[in-house]
Protein backbone atom coordinates (compact mmCIF):
# COMPACT_ATOMS: atom_id res chain seq x y z
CA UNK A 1 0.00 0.00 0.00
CA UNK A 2 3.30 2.06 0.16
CA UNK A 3 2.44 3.13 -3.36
CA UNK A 4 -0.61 4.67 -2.81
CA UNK A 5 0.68 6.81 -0.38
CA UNK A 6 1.49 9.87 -1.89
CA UNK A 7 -1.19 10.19 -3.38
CA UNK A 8 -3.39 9.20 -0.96
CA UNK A 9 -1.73 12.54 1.03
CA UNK A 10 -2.34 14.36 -1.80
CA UNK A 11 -6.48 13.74 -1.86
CA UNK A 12 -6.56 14.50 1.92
CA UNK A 13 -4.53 17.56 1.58
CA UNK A 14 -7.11 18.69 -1.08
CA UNK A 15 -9.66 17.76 1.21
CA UNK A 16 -8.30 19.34 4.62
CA UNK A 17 -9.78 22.74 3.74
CA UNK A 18 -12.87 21.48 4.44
CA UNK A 19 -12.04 20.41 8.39
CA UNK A 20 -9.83 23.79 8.67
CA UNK A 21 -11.77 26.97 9.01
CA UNK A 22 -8.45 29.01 8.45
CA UNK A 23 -7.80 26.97 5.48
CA UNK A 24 -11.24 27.64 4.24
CA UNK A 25 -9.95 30.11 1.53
CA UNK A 26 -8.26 26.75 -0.27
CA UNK A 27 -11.39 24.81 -0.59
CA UNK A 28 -11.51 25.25 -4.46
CA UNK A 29 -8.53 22.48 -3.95
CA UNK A 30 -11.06 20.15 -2.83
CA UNK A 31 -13.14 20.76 -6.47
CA UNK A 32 -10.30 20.22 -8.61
CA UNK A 33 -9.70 16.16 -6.36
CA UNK A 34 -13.64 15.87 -7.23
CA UNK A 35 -12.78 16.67 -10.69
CA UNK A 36 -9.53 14.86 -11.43
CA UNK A 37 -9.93 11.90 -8.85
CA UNK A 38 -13.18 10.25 -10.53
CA UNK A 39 -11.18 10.00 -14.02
CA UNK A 40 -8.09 8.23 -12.28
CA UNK A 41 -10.15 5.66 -10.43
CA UNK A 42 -12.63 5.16 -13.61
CA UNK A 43 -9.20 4.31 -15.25
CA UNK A 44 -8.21 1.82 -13.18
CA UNK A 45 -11.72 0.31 -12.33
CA UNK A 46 -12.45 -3.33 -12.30
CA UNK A 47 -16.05 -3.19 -11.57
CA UNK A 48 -18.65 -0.40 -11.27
CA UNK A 49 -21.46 -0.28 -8.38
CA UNK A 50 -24.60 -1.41 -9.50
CA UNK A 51 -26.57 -0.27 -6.51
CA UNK A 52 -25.33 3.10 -6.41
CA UNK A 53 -25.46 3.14 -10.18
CA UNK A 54 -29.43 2.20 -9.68
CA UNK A 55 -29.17 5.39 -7.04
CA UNK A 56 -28.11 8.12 -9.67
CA UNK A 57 -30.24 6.96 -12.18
CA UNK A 58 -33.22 6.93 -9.61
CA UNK A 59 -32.18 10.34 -8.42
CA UNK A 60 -31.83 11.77 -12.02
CA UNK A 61 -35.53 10.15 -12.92
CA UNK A 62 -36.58 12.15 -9.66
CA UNK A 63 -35.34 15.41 -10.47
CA UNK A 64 -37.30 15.28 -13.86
CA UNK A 65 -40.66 13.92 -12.33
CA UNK A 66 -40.86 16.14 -9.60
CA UNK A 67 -39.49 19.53 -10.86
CA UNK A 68 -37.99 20.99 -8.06
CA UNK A 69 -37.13 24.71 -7.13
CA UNK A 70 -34.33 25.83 -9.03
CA UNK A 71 -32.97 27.26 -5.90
CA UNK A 72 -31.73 23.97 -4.70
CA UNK A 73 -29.88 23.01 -7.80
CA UNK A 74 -30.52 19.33 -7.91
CA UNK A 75 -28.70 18.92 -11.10
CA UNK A 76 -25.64 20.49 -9.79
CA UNK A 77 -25.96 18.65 -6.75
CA UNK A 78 -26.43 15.36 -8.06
CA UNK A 79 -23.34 15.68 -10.29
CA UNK A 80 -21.35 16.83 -6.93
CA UNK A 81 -22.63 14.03 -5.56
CA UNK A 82 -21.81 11.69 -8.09
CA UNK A 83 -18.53 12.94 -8.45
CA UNK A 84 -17.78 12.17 -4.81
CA UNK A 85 -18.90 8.71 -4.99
CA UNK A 86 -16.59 8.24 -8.18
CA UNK A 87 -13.39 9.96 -6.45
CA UNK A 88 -13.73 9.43 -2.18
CA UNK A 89 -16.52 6.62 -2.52
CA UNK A 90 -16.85 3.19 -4.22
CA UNK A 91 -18.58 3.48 -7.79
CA UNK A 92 -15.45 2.39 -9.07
CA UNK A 93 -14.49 -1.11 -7.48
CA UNK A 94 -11.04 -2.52 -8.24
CA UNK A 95 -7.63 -4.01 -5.73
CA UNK A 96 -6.08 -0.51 -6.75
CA UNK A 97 -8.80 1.79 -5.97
CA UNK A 98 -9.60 -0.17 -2.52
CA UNK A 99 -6.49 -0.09 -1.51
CA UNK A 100 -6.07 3.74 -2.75
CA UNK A 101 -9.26 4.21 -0.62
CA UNK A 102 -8.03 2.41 2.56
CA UNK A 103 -4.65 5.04 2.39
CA UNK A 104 -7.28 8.06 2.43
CA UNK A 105 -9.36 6.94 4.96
CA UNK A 106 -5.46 6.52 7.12
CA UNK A 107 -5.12 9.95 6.54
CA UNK A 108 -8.31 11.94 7.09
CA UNK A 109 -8.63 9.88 10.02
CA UNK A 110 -5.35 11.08 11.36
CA UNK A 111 -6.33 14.21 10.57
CA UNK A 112 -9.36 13.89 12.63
CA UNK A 113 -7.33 13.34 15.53
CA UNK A 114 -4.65 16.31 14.97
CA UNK A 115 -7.92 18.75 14.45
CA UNK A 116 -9.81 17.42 17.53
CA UNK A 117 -6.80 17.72 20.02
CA UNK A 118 -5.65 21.01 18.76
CA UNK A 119 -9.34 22.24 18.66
CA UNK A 120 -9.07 21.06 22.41
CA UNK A 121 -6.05 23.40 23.09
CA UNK A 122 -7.68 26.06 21.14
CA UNK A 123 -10.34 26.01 23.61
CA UNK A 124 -8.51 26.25 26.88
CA UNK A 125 -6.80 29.29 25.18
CA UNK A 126 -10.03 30.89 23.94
CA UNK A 127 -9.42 30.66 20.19
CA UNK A 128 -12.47 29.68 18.14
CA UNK A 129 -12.68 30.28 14.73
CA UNK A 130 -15.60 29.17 13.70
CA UNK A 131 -19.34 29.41 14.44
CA UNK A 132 -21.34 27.83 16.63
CA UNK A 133 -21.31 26.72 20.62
CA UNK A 134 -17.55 26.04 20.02
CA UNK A 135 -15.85 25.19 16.63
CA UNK A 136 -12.27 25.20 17.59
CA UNK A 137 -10.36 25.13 14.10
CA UNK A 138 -13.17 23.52 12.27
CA UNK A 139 -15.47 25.69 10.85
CA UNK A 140 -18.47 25.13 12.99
CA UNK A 141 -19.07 23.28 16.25
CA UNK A 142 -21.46 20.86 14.03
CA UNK A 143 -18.25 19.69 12.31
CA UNK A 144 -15.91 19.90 15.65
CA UNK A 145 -18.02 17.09 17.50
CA UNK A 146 -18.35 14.56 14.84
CA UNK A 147 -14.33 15.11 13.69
CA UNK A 148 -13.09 14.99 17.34
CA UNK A 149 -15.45 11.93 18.12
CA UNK A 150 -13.54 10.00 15.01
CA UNK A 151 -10.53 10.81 16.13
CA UNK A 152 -11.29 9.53 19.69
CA UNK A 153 -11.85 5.98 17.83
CA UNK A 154 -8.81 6.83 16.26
CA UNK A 155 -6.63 7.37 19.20
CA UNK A 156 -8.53 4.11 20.85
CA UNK A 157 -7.56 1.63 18.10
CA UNK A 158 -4.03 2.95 17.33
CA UNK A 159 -3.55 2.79 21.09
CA UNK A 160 -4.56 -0.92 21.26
CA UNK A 161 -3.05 -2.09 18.37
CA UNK A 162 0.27 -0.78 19.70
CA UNK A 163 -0.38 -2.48 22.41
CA UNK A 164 -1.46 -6.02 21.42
CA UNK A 165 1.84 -5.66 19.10
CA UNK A 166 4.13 -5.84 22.11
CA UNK A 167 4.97 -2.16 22.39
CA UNK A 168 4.28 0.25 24.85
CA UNK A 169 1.07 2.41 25.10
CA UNK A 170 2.00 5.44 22.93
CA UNK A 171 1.09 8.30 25.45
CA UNK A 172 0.71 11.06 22.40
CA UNK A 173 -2.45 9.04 20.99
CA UNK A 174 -3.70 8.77 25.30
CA UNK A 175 -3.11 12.42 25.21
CA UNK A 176 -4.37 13.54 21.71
CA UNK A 177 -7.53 10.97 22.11
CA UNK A 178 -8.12 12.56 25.97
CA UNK A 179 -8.31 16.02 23.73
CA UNK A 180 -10.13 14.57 21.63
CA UNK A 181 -13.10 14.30 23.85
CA UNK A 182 -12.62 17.45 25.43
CA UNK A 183 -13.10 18.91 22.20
CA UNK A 184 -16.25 16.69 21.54
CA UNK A 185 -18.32 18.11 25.05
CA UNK A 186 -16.96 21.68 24.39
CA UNK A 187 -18.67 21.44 20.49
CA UNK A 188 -21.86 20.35 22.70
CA UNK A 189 -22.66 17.47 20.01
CA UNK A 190 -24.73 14.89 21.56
CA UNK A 191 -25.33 13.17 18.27
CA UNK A 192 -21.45 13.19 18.35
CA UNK A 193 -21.28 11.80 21.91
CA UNK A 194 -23.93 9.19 21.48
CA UNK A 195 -22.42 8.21 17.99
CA UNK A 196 -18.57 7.76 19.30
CA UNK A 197 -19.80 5.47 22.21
CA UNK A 198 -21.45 2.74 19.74
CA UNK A 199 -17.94 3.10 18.20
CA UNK A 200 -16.26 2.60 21.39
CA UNK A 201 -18.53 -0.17 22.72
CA UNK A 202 -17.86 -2.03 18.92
CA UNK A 203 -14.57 -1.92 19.40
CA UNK A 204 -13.99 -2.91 23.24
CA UNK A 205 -16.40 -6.21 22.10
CA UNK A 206 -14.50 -6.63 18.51
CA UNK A 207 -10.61 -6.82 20.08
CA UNK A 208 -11.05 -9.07 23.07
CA UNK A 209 -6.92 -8.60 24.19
CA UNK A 210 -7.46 -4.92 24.02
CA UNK A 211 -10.14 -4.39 26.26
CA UNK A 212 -7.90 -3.82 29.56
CA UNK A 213 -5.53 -1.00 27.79
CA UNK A 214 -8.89 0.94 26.26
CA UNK A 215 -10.91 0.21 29.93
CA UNK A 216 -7.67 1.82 31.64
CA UNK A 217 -7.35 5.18 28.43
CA UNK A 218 -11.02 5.45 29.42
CA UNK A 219 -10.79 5.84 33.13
CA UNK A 220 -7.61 7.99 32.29
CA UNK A 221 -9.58 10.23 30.24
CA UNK A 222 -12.52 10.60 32.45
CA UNK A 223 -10.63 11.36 35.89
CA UNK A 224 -8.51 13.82 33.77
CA UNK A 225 -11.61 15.92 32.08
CA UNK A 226 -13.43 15.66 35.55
CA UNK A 227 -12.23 18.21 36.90
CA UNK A 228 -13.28 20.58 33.87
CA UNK A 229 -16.37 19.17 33.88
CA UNK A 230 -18.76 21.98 34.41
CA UNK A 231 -17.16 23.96 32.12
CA UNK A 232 -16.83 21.26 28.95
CA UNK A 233 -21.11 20.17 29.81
CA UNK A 234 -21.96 23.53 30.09
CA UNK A 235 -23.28 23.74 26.06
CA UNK A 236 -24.64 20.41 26.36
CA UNK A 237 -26.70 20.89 29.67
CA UNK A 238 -27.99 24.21 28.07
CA UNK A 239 -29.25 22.61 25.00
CA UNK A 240 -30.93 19.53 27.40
CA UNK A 241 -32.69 22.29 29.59
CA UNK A 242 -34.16 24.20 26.31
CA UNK A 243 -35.16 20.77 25.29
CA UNK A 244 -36.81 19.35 28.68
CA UNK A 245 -38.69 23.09 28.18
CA UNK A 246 -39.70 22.57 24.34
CA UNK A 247 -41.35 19.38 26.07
CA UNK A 248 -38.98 16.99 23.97
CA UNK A 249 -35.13 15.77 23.99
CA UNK A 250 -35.41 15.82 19.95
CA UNK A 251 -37.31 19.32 20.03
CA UNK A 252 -35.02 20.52 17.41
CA UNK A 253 -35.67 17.99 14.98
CA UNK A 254 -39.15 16.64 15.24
CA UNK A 255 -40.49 19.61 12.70
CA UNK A 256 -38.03 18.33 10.16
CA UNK A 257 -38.37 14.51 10.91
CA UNK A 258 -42.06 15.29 10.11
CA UNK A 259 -41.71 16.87 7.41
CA UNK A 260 -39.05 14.63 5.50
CA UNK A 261 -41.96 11.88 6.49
CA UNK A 262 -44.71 13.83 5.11
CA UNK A 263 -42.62 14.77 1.82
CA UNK A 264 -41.79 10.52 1.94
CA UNK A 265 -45.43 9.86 1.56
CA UNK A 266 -45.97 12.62 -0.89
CA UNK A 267 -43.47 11.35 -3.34
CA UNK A 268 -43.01 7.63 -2.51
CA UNK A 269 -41.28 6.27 -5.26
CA UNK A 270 -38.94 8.62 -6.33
CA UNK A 271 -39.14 11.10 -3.83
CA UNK A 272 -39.05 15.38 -4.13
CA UNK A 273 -36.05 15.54 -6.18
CA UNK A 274 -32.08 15.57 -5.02
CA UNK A 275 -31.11 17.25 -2.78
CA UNK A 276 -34.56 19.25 -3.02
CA UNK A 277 -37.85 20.09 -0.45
CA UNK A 278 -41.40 20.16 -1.27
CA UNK A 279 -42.13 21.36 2.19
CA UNK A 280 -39.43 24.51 2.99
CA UNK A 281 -39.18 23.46 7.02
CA UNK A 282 -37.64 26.82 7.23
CA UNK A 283 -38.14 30.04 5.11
CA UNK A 284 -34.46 31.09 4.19
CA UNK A 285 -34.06 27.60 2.51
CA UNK A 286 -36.52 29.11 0.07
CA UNK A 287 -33.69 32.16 -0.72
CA UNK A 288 -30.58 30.44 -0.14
CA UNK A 289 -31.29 26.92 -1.07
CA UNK A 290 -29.39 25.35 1.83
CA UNK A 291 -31.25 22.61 3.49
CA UNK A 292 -31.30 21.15 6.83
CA UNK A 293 -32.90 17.75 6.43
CA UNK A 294 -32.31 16.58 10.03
CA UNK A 295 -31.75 12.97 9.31
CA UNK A 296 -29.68 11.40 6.65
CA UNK A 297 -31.95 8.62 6.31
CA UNK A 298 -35.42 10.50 6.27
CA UNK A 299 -34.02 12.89 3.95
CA UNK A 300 -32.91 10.55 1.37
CA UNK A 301 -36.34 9.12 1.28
CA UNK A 302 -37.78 12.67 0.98
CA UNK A 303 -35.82 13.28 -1.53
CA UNK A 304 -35.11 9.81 -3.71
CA UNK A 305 -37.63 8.21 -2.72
CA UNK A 306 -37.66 4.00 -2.42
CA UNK A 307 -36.19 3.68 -5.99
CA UNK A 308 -33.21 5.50 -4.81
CA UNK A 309 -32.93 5.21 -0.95
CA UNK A 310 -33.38 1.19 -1.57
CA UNK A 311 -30.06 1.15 -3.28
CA UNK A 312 -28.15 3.54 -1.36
CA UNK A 313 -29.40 1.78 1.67
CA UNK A 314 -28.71 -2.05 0.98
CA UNK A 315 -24.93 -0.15 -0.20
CA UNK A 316 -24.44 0.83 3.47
CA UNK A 317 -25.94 -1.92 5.10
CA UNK A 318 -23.86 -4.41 3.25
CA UNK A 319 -20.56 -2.54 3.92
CA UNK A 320 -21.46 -2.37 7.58
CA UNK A 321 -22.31 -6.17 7.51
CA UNK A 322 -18.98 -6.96 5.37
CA UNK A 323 -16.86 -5.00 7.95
CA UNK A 324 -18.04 -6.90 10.88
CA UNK A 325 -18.26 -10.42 9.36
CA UNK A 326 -15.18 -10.50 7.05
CA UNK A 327 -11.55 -11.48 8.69
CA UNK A 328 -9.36 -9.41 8.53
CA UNK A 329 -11.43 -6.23 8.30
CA UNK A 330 -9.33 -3.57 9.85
CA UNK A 331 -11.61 -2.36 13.24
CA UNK A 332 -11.23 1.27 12.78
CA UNK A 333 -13.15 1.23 9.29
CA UNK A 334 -15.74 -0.55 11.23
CA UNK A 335 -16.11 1.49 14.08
CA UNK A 336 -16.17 4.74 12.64
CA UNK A 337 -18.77 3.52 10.18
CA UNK A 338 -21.03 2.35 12.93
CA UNK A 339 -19.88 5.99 14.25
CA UNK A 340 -21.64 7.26 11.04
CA UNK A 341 -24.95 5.36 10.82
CA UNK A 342 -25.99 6.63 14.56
CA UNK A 343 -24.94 9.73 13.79
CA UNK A 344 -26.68 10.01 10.17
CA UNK A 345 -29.89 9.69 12.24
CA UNK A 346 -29.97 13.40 13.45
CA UNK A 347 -27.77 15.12 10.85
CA UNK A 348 -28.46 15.23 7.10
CA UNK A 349 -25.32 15.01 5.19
CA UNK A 350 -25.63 11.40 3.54
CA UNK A 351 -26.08 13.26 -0.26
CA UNK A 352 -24.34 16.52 0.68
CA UNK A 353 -20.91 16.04 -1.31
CA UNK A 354 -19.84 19.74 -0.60
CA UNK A 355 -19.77 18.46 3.67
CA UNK A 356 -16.93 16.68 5.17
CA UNK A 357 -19.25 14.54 6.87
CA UNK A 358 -20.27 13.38 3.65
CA UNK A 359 -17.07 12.53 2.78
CA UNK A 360 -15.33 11.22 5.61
CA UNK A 361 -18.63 9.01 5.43
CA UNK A 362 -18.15 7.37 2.01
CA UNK A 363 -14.34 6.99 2.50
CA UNK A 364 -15.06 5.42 4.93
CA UNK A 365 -17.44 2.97 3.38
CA UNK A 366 -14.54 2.72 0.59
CA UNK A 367 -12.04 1.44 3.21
CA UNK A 368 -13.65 -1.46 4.30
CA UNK A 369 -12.61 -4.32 2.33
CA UNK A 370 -14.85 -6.13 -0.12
CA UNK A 371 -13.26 -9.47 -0.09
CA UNK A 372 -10.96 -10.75 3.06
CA UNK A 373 -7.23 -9.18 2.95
CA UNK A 374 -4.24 -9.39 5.15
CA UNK A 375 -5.05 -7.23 8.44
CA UNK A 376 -4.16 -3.46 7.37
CA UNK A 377 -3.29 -0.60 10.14
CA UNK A 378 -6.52 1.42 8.63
């Protein structure tokens, strides 16, 4: 996989401006990967995706039935979209690509954890430059919780697996993956939280050996944040009092779960149109064409309906099955994709190729191995 290296670094450089508020400038970087990337892998393809072939089509047939507002763009955004699956995700099947995949998942994973720990610092110094309850270097504390949450996994399985090989516990991954979770309870993300401990409890049952060094990094971490604690819950206990008031933990997403529903039932088959709302949840989306679907899975059957969410479904599920049951299959991949499917149930980003969540998601998906291979540090 030594070969795939550089240019795996490459991709997540081009990609980085994304996770990097004061990188945000750069982001026309990321473009030119979604251009140039999909023509590469096409090249050396051995197989194309049927189901998420089945998924564009379905999503192009919607966009034509239903009509949607211009605003949204649907055509644009289904190109994006197909773009990313071509270049970060796996449209394009093939030893070279998978193993081209696997390197870029290494890196934006490492990235996660550099982000999320300096993030952390950033906070105790009062730097934030982003928006939100706290953002640290990300660009918004919606990306901070779900970055430093990955690279908590990150730190977790890099800290076992140096373990289980014989050497000592590296004390820069405790450290960075003890950040890590600062950072996650400053950004105030429960979906975050609640998403990074199904990835924790996957991986304490999936590596057996390991579970006494990750038991003893999570008793570290939690008797070294305690003493911050009021001040790293203090977002989170805000946003669980306005709830308990509203009458509902999930206050701020019932109005769109309902609505994505009602669209659903409107549009069964193929849906409202990518990327697209029949039903504007909130008025600016109307001017400015940026939606908030609220869930990753309700909004894809809003908008593609069952011809397209089938597909794109049965894509995920599959990976997620193939990761657990296949030998071999690296845990990380696993975990953070488990991560991703708890998580995708109170953000909407699943078709949003311009988010990092998006495409942290499908690389992900990409890095877990189709067929069983050697064990890979991934």
């Amino acid at each position: 996989m030594q070969k795939h290296s550089l240019t795996a670094f490459a991709v997540a450089c081009g990609i980085l401006p994304l996770m990097l508020a004061p990188l945000s400038k750069a982001e026309p970087l990321y473009y030119g990967v979604l251009i140039l990337l999909p023509l590469v892998r096409l090249w050396k393809a051995r197989n194309i995706s049927v189901l998420l072939s089945i998924c564009l089509v379905a999503a192009g047939i919607g966009i034509l039935i239903s009509n949607p507002l211009p605003v949204f763009r649907p055509w644009e955004r289904l190109v994006m979209f197909a773009l990313l699956l071509g270049g970060i995700g796996p449209l394009f099947g093939g030893a070279w690509n998978e193993q081209l995949s696997q390197r870029i998942f290494t890196y934006l994973t490492r990235f996660c954890l550099i982000i999320g720990g300096l993030s952390a610092v950033c906070g105790a110094a009062g730097i934030n430059y982003g928006t939100g309850v706290f953002s640290g270097l990300t660009p918004h504390s919606m990306v901070l919780g779900p970055l430093a949450g990955i690279g908590l996994l990150y730190a977790m399985h890099r800290s076992t697996e140096h373990y289980l090989s014989g050497g000592r516990a590296s004390w820069w991954l405790i450290i960075s993956g003890i950040a890590c979770a600062a950072a996650m309870l400053q950004a105030s993300s429960r979906s975050a939280i609640l998403a990074a401990a199904a990835g924790g409890i996957y991986l304490l049952l999936r590596v057996p050996r390991g579970r006494g060094i990750l038991l003893v990094i999570l008793a570290l971490g939690f008797f070294t944040l305690l003493p911050f604690a009021e001040i790293l819950t203090d977002g989170i206990l805000s946003k669980m009092e306005s709830a308990q008031e509203a009458g509902s933990i999930f206050s701020s997403r019932t109005e769109l779960w309902d609505d994505r529903w009602e669209e659903f039932l409107q549009h069964p088959l193929f849906g409202v149109g990518f990327a697209s709302q029949s039903i504007i949840t909130f008025a600016h989306s109307a001017q400015s064409g940026i939606i908030e679907p609220g869930s990753s899975y309700l909004g894809s059957l809003s908008m593609l309906g069952l011809a397209g969410s089938i597909p794109l479904f049965l894509t995920i599920a599959h990976t997620l099955y193939r990761g657990i049951t296949i030998p071999g299959t690296p845990p990380l991949s696993t975990c953070v994709l488990i991560f991703f499917c708890v998580h995708m149930t109170f953000e909407g980003y699943l078709l949003s190729a311009g988010s990092i969540l998006c495409i942290l998601l499908w690389s992900c998906i990409s890095a877990i191995p189709t067929a069983k291979r050697p064990h890979q540090h991934v």
